[in-house]
N, C-alpha and C. Protein backbone atom coordinates (compact mmCIF):
# COMPACT_ATOMS: atom_id res chain seq x y z
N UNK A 1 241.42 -80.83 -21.09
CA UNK A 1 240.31 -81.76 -21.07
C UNK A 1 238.97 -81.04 -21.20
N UNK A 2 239.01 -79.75 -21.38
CA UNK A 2 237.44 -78.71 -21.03
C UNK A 2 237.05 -79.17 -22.41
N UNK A 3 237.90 -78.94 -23.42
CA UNK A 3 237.49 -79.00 -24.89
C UNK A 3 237.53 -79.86 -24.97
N UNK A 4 237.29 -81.26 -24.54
CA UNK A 4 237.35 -82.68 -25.23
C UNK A 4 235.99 -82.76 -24.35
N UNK A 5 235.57 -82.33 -22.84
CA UNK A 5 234.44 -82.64 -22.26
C UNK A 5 233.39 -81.40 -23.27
N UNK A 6 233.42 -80.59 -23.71
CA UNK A 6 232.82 -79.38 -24.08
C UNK A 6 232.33 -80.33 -26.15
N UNK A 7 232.81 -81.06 -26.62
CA UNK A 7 232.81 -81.59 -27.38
C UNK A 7 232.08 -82.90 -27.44
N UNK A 8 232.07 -83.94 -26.56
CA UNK A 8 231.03 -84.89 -25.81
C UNK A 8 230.28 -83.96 -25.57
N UNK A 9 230.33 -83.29 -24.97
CA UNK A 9 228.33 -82.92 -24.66
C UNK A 9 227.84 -82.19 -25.97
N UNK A 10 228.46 -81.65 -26.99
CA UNK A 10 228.23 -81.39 -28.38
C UNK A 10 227.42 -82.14 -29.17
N UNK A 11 228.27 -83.37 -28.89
CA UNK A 11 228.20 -84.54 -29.82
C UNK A 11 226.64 -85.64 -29.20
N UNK A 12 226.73 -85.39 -27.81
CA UNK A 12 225.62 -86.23 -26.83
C UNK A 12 224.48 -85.46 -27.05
N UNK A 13 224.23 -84.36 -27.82
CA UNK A 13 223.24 -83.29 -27.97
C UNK A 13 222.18 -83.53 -29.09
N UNK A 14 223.02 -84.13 -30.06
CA UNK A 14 222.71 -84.07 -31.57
C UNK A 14 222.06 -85.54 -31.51
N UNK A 15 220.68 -85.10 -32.21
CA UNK A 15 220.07 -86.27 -32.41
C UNK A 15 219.94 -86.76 -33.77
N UNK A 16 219.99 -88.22 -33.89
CA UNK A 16 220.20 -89.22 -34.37
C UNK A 16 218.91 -89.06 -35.60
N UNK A 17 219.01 -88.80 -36.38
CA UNK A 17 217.90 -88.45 -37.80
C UNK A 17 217.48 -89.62 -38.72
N UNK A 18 216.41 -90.34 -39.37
CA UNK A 18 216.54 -91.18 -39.95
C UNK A 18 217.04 -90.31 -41.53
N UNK A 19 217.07 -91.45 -42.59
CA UNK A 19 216.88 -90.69 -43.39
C UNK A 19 215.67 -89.95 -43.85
N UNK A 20 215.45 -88.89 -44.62
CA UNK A 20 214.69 -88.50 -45.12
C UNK A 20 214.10 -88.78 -46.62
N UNK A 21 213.13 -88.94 -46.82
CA UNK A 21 212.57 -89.03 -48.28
C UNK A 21 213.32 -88.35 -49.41
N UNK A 22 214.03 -88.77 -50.33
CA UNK A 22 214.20 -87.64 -51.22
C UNK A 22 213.17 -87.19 -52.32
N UNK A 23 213.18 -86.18 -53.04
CA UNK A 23 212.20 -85.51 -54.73
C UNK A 23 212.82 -85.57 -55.33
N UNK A 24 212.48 -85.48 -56.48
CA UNK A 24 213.28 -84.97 -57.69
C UNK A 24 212.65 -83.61 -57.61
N UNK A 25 213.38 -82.58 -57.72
CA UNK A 25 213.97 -81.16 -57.93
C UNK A 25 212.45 -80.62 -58.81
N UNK A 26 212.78 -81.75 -60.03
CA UNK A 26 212.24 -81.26 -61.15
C UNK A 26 210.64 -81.63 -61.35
N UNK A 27 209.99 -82.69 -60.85
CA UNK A 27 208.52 -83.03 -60.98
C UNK A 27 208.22 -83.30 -59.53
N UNK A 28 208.73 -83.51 -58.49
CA UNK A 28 208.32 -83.87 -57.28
C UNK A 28 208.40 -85.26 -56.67
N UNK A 29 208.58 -86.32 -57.77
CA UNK A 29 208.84 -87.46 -57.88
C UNK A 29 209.57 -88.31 -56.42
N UNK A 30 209.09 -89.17 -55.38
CA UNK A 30 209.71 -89.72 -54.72
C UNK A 30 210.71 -91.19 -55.48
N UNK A 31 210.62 -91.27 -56.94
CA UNK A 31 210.79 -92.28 -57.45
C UNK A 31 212.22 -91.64 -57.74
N UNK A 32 213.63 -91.60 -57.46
CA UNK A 32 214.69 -91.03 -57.45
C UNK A 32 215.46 -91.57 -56.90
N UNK A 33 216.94 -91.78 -57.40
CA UNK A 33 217.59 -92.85 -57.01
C UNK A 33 218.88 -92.30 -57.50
N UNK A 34 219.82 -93.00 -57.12
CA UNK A 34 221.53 -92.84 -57.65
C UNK A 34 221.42 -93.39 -58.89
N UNK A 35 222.79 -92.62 -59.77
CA UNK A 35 222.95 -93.29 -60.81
C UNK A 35 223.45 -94.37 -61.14
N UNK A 36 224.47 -94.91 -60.12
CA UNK A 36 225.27 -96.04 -59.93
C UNK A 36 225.31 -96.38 -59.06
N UNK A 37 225.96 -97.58 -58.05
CA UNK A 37 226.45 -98.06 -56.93
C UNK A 37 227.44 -97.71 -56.85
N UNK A 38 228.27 -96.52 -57.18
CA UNK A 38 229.44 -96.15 -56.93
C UNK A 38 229.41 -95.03 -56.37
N UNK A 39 228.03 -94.30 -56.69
CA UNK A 39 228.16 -92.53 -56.37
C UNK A 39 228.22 -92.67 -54.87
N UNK A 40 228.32 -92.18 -54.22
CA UNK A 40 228.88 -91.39 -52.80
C UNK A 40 229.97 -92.85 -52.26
N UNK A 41 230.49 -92.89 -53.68
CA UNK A 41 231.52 -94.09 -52.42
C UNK A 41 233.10 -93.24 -53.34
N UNK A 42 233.02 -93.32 -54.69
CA UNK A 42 233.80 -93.23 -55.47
C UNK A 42 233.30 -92.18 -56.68
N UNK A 43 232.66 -91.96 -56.45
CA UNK A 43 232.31 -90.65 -57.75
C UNK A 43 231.39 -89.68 -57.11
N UNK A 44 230.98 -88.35 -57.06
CA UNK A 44 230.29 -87.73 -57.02
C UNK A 44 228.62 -87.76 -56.70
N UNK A 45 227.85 -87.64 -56.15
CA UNK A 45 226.47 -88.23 -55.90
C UNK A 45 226.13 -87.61 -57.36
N UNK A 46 225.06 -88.20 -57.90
CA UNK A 46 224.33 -87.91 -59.18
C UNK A 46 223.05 -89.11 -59.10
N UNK A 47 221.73 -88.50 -59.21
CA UNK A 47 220.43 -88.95 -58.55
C UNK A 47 220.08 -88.96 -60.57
N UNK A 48 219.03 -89.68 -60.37
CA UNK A 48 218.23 -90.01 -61.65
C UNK A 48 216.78 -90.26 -61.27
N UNK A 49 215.95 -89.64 -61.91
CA UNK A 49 214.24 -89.55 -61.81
C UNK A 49 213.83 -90.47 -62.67
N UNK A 50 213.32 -91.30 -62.31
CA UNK A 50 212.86 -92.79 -63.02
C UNK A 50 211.17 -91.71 -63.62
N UNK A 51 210.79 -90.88 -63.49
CA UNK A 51 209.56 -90.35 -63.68
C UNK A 51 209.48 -89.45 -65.21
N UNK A 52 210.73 -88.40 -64.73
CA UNK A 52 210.64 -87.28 -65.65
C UNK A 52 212.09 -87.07 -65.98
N UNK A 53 213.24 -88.18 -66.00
CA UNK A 53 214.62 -88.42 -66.26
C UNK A 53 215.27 -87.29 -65.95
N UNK A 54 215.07 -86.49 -65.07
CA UNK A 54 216.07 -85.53 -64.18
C UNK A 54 217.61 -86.59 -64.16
N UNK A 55 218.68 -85.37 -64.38
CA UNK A 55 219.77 -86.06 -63.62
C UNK A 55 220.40 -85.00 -63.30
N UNK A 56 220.62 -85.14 -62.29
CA UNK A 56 221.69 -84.72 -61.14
C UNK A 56 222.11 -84.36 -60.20
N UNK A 57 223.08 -83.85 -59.45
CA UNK A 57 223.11 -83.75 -58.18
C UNK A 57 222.62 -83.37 -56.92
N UNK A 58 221.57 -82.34 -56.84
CA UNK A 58 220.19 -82.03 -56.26
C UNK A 58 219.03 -82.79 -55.54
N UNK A 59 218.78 -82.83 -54.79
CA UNK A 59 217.64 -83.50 -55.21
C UNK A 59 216.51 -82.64 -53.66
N UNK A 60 215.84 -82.94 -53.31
CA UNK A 60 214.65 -82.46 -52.09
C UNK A 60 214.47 -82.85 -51.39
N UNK A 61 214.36 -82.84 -49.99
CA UNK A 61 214.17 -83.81 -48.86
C UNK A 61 213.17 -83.33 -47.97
N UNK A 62 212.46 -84.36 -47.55
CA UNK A 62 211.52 -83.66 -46.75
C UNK A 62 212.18 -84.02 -45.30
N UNK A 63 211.52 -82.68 -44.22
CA UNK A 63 211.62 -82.70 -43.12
C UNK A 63 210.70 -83.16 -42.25
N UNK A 64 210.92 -84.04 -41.24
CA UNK A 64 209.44 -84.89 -40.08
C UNK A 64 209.44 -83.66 -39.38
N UNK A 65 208.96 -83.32 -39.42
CA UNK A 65 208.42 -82.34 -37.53
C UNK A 65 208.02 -83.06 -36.79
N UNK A 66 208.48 -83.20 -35.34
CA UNK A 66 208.49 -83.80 -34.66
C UNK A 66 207.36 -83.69 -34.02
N UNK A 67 206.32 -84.29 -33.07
CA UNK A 67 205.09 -84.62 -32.78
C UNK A 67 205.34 -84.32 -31.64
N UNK A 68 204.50 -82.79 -31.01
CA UNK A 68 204.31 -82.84 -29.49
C UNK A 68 203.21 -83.53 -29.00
N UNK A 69 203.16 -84.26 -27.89
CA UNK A 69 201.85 -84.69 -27.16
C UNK A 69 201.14 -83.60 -26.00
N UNK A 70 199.75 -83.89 -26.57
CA UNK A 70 199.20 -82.47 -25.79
C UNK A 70 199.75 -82.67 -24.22
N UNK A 71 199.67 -84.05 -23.76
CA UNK A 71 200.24 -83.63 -22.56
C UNK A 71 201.57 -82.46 -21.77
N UNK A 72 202.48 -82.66 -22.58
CA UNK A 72 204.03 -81.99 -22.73
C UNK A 72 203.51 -80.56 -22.73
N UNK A 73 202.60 -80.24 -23.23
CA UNK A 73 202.32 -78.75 -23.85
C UNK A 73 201.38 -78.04 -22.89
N UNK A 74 200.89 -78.70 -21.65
CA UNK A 74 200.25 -77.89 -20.18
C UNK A 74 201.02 -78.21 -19.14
């Protein structure tokens, strides 16, 4: 039971992320999208740049940094 309790508190640790914004790779473009309604269900992910017609599997994500309040920080 150590490794099943040692695994819950693993799992109770990890916080919950929204998604992130994706780019296109290639111009910076937040305008980027799947190629189909099928990719990540039944085919391979493959993204398309409505901007600068990038295609493929790649793409950029930005990261939030999380916001300290000055209080927390004295």
């Amino acid at each position: 039971m150590g490794i099943l309790r040692n695994f819950r508190e693993v799992v109770g640790s990890l916080k919950h992320k929204r998604a992130s914004p994706k780019l296109c790779p290639r111009c910076g473009s937040p305008k980027i999208g799947l190629s189909t309604r099928f990719d990540m269900w039944l085919f391979p992910e493959q993204y398309i740049c409505e901007q600068c017609g990038y295609k493929g599997p790649v793409t950029l994500e930005l990261e939030q940094q999380e916001q300290v309040s000055e209080s927390s920080e004295t």
